[in-house]
Protein backbone atom coordinates (compact mmCIF):
# COMPACT_ATOMS: atom_id res chain seq x y z
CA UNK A 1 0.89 -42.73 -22.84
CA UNK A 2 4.45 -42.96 -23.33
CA UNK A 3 7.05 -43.34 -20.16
CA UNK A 4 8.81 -39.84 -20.94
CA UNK A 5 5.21 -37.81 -22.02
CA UNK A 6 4.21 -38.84 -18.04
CA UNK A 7 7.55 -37.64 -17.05
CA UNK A 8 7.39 -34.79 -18.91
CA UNK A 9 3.41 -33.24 -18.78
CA UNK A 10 4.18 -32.30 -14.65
CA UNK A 11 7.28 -30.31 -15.72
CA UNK A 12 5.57 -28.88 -18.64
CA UNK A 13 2.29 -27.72 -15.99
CA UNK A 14 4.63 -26.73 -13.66
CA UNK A 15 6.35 -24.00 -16.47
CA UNK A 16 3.44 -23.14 -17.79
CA UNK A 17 1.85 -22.14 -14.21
CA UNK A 18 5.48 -20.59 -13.39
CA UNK A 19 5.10 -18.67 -16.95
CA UNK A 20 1.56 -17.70 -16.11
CA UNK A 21 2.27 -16.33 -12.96
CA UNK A 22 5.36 -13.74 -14.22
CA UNK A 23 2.91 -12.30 -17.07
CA UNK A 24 0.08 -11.79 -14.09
CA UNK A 25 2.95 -10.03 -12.10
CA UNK A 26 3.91 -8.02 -14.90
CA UNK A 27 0.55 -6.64 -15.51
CA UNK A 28 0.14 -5.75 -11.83
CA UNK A 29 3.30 -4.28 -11.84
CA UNK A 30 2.27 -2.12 -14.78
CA UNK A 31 -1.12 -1.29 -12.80
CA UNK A 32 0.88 1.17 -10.12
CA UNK A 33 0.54 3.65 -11.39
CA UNK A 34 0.31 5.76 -8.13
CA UNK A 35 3.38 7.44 -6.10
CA UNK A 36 4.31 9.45 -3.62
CA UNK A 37 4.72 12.09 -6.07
CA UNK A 38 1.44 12.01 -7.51
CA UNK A 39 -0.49 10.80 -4.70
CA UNK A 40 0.77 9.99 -1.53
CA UNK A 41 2.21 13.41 -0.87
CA UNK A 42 -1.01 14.92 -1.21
CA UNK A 43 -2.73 12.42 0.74
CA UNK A 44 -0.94 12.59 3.78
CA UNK A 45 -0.95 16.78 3.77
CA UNK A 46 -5.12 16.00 3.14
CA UNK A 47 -5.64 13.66 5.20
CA UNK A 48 -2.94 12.71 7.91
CA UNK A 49 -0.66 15.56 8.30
CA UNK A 50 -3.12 17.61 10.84
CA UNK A 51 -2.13 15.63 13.70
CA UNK A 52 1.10 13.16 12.10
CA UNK A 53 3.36 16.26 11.50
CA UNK A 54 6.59 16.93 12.88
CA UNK A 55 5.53 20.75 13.55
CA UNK A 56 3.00 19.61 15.79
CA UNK A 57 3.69 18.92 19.76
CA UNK A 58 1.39 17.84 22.50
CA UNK A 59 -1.87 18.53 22.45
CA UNK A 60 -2.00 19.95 19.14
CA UNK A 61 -1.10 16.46 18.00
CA UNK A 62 -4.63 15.03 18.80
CA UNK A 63 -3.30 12.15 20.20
CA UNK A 64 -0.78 10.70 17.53
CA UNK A 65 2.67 9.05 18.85
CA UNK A 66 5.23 12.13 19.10
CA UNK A 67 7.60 9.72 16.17
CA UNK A 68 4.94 9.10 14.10
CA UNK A 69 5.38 11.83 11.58
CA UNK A 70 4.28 12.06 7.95
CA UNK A 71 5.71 14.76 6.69
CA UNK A 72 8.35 13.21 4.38
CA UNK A 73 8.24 9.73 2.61
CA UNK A 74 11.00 8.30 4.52
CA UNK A 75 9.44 9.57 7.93
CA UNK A 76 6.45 7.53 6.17
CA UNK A 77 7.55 4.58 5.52
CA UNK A 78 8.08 2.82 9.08
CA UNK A 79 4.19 3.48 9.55
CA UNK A 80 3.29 1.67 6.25
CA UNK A 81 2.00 -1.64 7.71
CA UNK A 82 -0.12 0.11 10.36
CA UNK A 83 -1.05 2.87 8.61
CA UNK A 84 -2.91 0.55 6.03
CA UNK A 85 -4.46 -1.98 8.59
CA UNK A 86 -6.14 1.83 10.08
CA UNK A 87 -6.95 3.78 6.91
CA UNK A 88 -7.54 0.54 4.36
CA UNK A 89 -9.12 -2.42 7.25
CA UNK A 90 -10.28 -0.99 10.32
CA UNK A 91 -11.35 2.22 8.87
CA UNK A 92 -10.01 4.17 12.06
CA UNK A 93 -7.92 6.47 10.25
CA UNK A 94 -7.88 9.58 9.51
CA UNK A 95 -9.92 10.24 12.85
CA UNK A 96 -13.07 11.51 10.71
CA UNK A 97 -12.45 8.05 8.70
CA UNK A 98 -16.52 8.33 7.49
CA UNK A 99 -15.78 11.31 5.43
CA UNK A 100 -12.83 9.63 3.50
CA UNK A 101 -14.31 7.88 0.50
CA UNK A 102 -13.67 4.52 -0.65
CA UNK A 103 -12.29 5.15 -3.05
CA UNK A 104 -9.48 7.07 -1.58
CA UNK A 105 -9.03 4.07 0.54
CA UNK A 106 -8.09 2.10 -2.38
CA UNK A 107 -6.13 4.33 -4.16
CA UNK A 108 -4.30 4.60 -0.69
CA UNK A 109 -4.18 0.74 -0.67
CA UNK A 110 -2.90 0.76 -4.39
CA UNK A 111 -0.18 3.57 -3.44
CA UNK A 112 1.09 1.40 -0.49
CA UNK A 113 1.45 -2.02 -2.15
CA UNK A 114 2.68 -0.13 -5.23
CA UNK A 115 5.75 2.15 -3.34
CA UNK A 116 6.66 -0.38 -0.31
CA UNK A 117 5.73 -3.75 -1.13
């Protein structure tokens, strides 16, 4: 091997993993398809909205934080983090979390990386 072909293979890897890496993030990118508009609204008036309302006061909140209200996307959004470790990891959320369906859990998870991240 020549001098410059050593010198110049890294650089060349190093593009073509830099290269590789924009295309992959393209296609996920093209993968959400999934917004508040066609999704997350409805979800949170399913699923979250009996207790996480702004309508709702004391008891009739079941226990949910008095700020943490659903009701709008940006009322949303500061509850993103922790609202997917509870719904998406721990499974805690919504409070009957055994009769939401996996698959609503992912398209929940999909919505959340899609709109915030």
């Amino acid at each position: 091997m020549t001098r410059h072909f050593k010198t110049a293979l890294p650089i060349l890897l190093i593009g073509l993993v830099v290269a590789v890496g924009a295309i992959w993030q393209s296609a996920s990118a093209a993968d959400c398809t999934l917004t508040y508009d066609n999704f997350g609204k409805a979800f949170l008036e399913k699923h979250c909205l009996f207790c996480h309302s702004s309508a709702k006061t004391g008891f009739a909140r079941k226990g949910a934080p008095g700020d943490a209200n659903f009701d709008t996307l940006d009322s949303f959004k500061k509850f993103t983090d922790e609202s997917m470790k509870k719904v998406v990891v721990k499974k805690t959320m919504p409070p009957m979390a055994s009769m939401l369906p996996d698959d609503e859990r992912a398209k929940f998870k999909q919505w959340i990386e899609c709109e915030f991240k």
